[in-house]
Protein backbone atom coordinates (compact mmCIF):
# COMPACT_ATOMS: atom_id res chain seq x y z
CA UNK A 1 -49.51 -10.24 33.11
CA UNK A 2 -48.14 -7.05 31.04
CA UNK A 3 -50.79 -4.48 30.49
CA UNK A 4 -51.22 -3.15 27.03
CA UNK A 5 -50.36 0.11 28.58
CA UNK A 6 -47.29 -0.87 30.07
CA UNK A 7 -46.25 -2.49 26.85
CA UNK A 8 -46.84 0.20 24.55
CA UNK A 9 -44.82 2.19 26.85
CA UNK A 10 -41.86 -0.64 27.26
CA UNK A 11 -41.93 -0.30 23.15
CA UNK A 12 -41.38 3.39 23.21
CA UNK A 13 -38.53 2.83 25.45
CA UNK A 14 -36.79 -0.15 23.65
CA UNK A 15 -37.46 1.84 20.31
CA UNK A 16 -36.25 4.96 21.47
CA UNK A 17 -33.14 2.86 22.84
CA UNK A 18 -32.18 1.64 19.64
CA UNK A 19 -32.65 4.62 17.71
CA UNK A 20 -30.02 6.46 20.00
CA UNK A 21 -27.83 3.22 19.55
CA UNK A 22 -28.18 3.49 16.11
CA UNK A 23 -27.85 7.34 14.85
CA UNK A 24 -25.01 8.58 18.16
CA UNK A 25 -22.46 5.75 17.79
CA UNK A 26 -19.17 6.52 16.43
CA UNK A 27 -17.16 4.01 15.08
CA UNK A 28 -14.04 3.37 16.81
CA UNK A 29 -11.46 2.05 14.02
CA UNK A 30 -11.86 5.15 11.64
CA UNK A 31 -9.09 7.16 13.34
CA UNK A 32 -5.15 6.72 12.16
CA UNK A 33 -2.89 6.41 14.91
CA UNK A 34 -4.93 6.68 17.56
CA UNK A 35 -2.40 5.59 20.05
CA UNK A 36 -0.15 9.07 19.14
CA UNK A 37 -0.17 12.33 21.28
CA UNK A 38 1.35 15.44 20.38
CA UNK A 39 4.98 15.00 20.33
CA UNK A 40 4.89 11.30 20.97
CA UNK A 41 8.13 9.55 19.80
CA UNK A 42 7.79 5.90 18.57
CA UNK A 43 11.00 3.74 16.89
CA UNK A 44 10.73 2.41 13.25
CA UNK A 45 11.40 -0.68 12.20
CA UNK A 46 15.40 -0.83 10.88
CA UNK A 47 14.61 -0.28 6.70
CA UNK A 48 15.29 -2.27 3.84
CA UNK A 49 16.15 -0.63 0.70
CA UNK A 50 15.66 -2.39 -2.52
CA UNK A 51 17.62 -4.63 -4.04
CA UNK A 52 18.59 -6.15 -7.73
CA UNK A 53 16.12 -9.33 -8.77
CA UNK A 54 15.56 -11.18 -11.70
CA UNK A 55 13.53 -9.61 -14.51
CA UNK A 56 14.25 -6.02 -13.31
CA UNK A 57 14.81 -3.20 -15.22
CA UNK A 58 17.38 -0.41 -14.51
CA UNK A 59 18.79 2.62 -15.88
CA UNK A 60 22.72 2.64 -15.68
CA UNK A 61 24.21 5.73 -17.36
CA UNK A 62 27.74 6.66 -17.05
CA UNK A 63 29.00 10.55 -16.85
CA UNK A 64 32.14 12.29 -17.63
CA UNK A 65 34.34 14.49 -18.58
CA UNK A 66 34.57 13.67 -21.44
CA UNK A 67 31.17 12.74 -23.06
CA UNK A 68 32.39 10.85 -25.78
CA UNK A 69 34.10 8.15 -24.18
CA UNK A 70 31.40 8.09 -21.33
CA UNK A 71 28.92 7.40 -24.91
CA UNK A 72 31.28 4.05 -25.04
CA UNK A 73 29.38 2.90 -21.89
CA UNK A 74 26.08 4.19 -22.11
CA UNK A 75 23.53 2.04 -24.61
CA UNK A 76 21.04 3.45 -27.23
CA UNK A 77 18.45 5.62 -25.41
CA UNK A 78 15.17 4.03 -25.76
CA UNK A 79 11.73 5.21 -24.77
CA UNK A 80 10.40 3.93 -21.32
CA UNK A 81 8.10 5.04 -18.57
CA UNK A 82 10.30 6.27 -15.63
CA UNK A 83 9.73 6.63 -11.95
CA UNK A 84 9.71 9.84 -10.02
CA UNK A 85 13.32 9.26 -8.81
CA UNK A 86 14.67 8.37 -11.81
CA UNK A 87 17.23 10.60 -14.34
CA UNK A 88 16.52 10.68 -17.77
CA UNK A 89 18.81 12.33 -20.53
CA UNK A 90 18.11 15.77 -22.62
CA UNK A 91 15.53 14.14 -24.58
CA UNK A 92 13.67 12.73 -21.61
CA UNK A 93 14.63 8.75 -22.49
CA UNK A 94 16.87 6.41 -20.61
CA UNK A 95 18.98 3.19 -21.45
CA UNK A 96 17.56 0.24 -20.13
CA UNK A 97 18.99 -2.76 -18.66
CA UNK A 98 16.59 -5.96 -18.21
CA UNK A 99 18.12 -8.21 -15.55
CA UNK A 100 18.49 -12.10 -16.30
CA UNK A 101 17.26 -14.92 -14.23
CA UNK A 102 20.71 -14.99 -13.06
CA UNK A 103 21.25 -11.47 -11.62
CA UNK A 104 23.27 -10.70 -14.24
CA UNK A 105 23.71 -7.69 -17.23
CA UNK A 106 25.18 -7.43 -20.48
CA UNK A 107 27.20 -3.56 -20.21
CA UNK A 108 28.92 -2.26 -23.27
CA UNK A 109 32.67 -2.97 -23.08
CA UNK A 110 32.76 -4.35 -19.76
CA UNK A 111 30.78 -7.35 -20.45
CA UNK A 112 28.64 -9.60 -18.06
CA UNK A 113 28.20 -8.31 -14.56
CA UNK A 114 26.22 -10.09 -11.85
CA UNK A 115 24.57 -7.67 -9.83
CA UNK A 116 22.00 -9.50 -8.58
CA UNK A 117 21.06 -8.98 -4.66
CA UNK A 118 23.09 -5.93 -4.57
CA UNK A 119 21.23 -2.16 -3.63
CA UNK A 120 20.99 0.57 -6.15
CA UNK A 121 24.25 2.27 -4.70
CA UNK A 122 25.90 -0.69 -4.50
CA UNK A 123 25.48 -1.55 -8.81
CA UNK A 124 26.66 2.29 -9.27
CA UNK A 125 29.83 1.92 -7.07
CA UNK A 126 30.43 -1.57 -8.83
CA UNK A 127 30.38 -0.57 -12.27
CA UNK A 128 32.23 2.32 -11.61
CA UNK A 129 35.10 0.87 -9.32
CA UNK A 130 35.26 -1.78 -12.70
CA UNK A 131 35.40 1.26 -14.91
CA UNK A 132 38.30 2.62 -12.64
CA UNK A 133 40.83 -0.95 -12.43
CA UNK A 134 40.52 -1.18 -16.26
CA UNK A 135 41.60 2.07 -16.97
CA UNK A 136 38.92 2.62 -18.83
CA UNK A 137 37.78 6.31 -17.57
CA UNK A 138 39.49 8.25 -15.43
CA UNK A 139 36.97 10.05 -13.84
CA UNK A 140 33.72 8.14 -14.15
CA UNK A 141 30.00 8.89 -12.56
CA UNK A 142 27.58 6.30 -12.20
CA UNK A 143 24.07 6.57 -11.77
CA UNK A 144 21.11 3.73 -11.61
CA UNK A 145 17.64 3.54 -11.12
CA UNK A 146 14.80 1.21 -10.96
CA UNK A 147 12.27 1.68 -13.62
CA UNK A 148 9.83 -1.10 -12.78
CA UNK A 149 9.43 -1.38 -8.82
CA UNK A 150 5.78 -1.49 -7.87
CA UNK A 151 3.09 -2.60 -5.40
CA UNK A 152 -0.15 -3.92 -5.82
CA UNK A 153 -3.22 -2.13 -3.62
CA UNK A 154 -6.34 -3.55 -3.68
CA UNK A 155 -9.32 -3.45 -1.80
CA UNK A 156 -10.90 -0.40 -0.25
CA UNK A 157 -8.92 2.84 -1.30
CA UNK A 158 -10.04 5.13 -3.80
CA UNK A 159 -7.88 3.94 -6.66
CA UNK A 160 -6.70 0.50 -6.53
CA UNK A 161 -3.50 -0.88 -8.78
CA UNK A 162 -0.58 -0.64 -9.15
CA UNK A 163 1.75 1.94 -7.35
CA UNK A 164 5.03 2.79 -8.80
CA UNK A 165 7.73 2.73 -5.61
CA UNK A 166 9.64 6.45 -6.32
CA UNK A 167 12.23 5.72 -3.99
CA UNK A 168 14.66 3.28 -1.74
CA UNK A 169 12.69 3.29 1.61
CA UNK A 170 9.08 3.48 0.41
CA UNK A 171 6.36 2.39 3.39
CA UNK A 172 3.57 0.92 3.06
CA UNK A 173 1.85 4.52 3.99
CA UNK A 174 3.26 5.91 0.99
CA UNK A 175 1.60 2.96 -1.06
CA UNK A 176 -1.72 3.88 1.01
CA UNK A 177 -0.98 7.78 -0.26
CA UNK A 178 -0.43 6.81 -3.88
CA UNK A 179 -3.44 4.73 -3.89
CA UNK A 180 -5.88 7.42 -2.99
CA UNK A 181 -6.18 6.77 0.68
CA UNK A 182 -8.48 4.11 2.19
CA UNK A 183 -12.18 4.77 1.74
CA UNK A 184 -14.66 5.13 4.74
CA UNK A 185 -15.58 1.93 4.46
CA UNK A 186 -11.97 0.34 4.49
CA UNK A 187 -10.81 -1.61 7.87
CA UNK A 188 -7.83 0.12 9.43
CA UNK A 189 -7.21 -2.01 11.88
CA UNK A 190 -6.71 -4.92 9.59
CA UNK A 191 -4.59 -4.57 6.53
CA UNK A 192 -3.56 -7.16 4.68
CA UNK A 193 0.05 -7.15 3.29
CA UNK A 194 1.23 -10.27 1.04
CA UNK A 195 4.36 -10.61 0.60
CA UNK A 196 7.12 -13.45 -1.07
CA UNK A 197 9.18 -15.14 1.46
CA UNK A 198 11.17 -17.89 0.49
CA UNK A 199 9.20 -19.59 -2.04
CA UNK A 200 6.15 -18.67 -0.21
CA UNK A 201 3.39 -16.26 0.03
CA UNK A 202 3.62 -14.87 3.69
CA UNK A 203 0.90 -12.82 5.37
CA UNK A 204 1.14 -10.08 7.55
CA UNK A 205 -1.74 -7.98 9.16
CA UNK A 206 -0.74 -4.06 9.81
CA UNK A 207 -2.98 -2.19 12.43
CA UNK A 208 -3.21 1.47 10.94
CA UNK A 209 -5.11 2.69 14.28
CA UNK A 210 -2.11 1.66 16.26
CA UNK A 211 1.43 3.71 14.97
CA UNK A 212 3.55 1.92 17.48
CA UNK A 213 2.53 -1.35 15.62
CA UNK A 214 2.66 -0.25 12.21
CA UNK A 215 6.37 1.62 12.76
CA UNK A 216 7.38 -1.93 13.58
CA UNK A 217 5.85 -3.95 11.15
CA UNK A 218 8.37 -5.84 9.52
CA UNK A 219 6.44 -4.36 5.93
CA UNK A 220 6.73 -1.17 7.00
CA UNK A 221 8.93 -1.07 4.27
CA UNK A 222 7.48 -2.17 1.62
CA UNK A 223 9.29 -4.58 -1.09
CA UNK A 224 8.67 -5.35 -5.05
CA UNK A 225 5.80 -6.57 -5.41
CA UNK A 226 4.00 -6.75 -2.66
CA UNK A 227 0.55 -6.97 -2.40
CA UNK A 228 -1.92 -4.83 0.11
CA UNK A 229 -5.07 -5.31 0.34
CA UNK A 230 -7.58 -2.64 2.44
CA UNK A 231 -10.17 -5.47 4.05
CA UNK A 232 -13.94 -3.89 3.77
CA UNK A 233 -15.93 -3.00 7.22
CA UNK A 234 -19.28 -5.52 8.14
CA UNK A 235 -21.56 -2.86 6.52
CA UNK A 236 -19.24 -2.37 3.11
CA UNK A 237 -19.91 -6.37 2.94
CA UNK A 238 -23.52 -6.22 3.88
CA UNK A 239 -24.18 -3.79 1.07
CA UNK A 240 -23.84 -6.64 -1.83
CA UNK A 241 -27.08 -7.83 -0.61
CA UNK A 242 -30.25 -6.18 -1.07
CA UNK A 243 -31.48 -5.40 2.35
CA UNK A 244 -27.97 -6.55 4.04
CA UNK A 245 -27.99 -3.82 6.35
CA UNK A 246 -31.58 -3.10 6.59
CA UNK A 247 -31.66 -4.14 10.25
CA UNK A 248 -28.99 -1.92 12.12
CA UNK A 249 -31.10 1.02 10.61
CA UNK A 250 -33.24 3.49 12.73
CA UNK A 251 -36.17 3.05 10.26
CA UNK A 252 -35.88 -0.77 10.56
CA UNK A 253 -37.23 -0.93 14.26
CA UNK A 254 -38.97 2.16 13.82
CA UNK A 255 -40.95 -0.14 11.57
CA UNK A 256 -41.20 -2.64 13.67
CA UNK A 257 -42.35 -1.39 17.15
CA UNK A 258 -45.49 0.24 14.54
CA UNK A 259 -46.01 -3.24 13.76
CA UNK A 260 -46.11 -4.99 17.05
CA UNK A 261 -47.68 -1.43 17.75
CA UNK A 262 -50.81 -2.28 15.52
CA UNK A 263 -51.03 -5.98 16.36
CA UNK A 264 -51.77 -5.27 20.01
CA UNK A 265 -54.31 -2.36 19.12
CA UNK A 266 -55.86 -5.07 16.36
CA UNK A 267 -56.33 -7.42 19.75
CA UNK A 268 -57.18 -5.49 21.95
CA UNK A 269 -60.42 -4.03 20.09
CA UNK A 270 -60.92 -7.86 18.86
């Protein structure tokens, strides 16, 4: 049978144990990358640059020579928030374009165009090569922007919402970036990116610790609207209850090897 001695001694142990255990570990999934070295190389995943859908909104603005027939093509300015990427006139507003259900656009003079599926170079080179064949301008310059491309970022970063997307490749680390950075408390290694895939809501889980993996992600490149969401770590989750992470404390066992310390001396002087 134990001896009280030998008991109060195996407590120390055990307590001093889980103390160690409890105030030295160092989490493992905090790191980015973790699989990198200096001067490591790793491929990317081949990118996907936006393209025209329903109920977008563009900027189309044609340039030339001669400003007043370019005006002929150009609609009434109007005042509109504007990505990082996109041009504005002198007074700092932009025409605006609202895409139909169909893909298509009303454009002054020209008339309907479907540009629906086609990139941001593509529209420019379109309405410009239509410009061109009708003899309309001679010399025309087309620019077009997005004005309404975002992504959604939710969970644990320090500002979740919406993200505007500044430009044609834009990854799912500049999303991250824009959204503050994950907090502490955020799981890297599990990342949650939703995404529409024919008709459906599709799923895919991005591994921040691991570059190789999230180079190759097929939502590296992140799309309209797409949705990331920053899972929160065991303890994040055990903080909604009162004492949820009362027990993987120091203090916790501290307090109870006292206990089962007092008991024994309680019955041994019985």
């Amino acid at each position: 049978m134990l001896s009280c001695k030998s008991f109060f001694k195996s407590i120390g142990v055990v307590g001093a144990m889980l103390l160690g255990l409890t105030s030295c570990h160092t989490p493992k999934d905090i790191t980015y990358f973790q699989d990198l070295s200096d001067g490591a190389r790793r491929e990317v995943s081949a990118p996907k640059e936006l393209v025209v859908t329903p109920d977008d909104r563009l900027s189309i603005t044609v340039h030339s020579k001669d400003p007043q027939l370019a005006m002929l093509f150009n609609l009434p300015i109007s005042s509109t928030r504007i990505g990082s990427n996109s041009t504005s006139n002198s007074s700092g507003q932009v025409a605006v374009y609202a895409v139909d259900a169909y893909g298509d656009i009303e454009f002054p003079v020209l008339g309907t165009l479907h540009i629906g599926g086609m990139k941001r170079t593509e529209v420019a080179e379109y309405v410009k090569r239509e410009l061109l064949q009708r003899n309309l301008v001679k010399d025309p310059t087309v620019v077009v922007d997005f004005l309404n491309r975002s992504v959604n970022v939710l969970g644990e970063v320090a500002h979740p919402g919406k993200v505007s997307i500044d430009r044609d490749r834009f990854t799912i680390l500049d999303a991250i970036a824009g959204a503050g950075d994950l907090t502490i408390q955020g799981k890297r290694a599990n990342v949650i990116v939703l995404r529409m895939e024919d008709g459906r809501q599709v799923a895919h889980t991005v591994d921040l610790t691991d570059a190789t993996a999230t180079l190759n992600s097929p939502v590296y490149y992140l799309q309209q609207n797409d949705v990331i969401y920053v899972e929160p770590t065991d303890v994040r989750k055990r903080q909604t209850t009162a004492n949820g992470n009362s027990v993987f404390t120091p203090s916790f066992w501290i307090s109870i090897a006292s206990f089962a310390t007092t008991v024994l001396l309680l019955i041994k002087n019985w």
